[in-house]
Protein backbone atom coordinates (compact mmCIF):
# COMPACT_ATOMS: atom_id res chain seq x y z
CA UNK A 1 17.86 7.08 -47.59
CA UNK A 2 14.70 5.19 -45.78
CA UNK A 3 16.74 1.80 -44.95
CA UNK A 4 19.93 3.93 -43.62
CA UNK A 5 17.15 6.22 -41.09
CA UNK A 6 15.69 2.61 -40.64
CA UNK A 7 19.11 1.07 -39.77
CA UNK A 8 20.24 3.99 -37.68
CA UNK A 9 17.47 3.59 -35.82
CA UNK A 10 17.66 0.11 -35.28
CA UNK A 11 21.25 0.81 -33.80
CA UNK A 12 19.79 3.30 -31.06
CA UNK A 13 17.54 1.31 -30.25
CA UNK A 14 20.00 -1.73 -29.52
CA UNK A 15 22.29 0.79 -28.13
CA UNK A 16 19.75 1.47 -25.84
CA UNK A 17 18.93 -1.90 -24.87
CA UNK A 18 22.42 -3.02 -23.91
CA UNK A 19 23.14 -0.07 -21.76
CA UNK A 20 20.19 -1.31 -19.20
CA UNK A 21 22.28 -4.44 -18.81
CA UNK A 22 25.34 -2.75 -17.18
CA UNK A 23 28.40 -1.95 -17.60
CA UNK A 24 30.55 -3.92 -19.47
CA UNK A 25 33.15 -6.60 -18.06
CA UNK A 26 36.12 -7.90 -20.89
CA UNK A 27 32.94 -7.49 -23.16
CA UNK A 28 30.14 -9.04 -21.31
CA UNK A 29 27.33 -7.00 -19.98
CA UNK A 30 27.32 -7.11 -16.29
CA UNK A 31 23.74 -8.52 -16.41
CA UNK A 32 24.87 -11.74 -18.46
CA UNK A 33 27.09 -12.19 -15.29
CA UNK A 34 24.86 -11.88 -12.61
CA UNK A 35 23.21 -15.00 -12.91
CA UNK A 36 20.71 -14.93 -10.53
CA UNK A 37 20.06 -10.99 -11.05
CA UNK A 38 20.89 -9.94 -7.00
CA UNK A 39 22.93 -7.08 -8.60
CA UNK A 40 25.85 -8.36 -7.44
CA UNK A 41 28.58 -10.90 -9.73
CA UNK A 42 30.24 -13.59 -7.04
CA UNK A 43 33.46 -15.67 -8.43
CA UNK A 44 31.52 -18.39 -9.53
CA UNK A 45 29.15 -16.34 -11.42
CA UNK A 46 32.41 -14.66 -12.80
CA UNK A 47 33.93 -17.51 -14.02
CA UNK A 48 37.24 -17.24 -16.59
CA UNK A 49 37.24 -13.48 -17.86
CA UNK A 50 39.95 -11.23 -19.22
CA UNK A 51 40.14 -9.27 -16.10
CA UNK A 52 41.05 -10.96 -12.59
CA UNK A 53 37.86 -11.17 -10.23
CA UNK A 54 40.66 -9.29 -7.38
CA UNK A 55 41.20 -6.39 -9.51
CA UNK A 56 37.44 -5.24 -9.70
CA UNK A 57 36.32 -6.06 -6.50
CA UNK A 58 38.24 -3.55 -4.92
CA UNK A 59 37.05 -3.64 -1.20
CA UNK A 60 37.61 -7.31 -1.02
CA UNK A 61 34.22 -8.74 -0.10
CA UNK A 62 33.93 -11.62 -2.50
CA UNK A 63 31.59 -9.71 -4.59
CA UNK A 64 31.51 -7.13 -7.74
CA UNK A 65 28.76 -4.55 -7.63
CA UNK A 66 28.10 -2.73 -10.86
CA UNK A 67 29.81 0.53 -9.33
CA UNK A 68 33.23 -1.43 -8.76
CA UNK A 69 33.07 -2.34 -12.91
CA UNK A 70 32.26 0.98 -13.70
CA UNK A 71 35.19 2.47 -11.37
CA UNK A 72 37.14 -0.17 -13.09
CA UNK A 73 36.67 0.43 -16.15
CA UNK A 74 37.20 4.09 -15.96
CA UNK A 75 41.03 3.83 -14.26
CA UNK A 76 41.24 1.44 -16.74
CA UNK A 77 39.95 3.43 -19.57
CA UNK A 78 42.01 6.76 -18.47
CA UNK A 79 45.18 4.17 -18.09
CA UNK A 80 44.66 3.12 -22.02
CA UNK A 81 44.43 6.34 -23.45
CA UNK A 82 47.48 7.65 -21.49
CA UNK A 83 49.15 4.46 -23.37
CA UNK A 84 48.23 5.37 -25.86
CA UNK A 85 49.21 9.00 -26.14
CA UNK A 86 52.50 7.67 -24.81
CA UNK A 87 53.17 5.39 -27.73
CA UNK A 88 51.91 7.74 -30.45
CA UNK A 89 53.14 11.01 -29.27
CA UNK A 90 50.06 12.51 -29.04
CA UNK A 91 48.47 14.78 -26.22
CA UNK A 92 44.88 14.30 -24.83
């Protein structure tokens, strides 16, 4: 009983950690992107991700703020989960 209070503990506490780097982009924390921590990802910093550079940085400026990911990744998230109600019948 200790070591599972231990280990869930452990996991909040990493859970914790992770969110203060961002949100996430194809599975990297926004932080890990911004290379030289400006709060702001360019294309280089981007480099080859899952996702298209052009499809997050929705007002065109060459740049990704955390807000654009995190609007991203909610149409994105809302998008899935109509898929998948779609495909499984299912209503949200």
């Amino acid at each position: 009983m200790r070591a599972l209070i231990v280990g869930l503990g452990l996991a909040t506490l990493a859970a914790c950690a992770s969110s203060d780097l961002g949100p996430r982009i194809a599975g990297t924390n926004f932080a890990t992107l911004d290379l030289d921590a400006n709060g702001i990802i360019t294309a280089t910093e981007f480099g080859e991700q899952e996702v298209s550079f052009a499809a997050i940085d929705k007002n065109g400026n060459g740049q990704i703020t955390a807000e654009e990911v995190a609007a991203f990744n909610r149409v994105n998230s809302a998008s899935t989960r109509r898929d998948r109600s779609r495909s499984t019948g299912s209503r949200l």
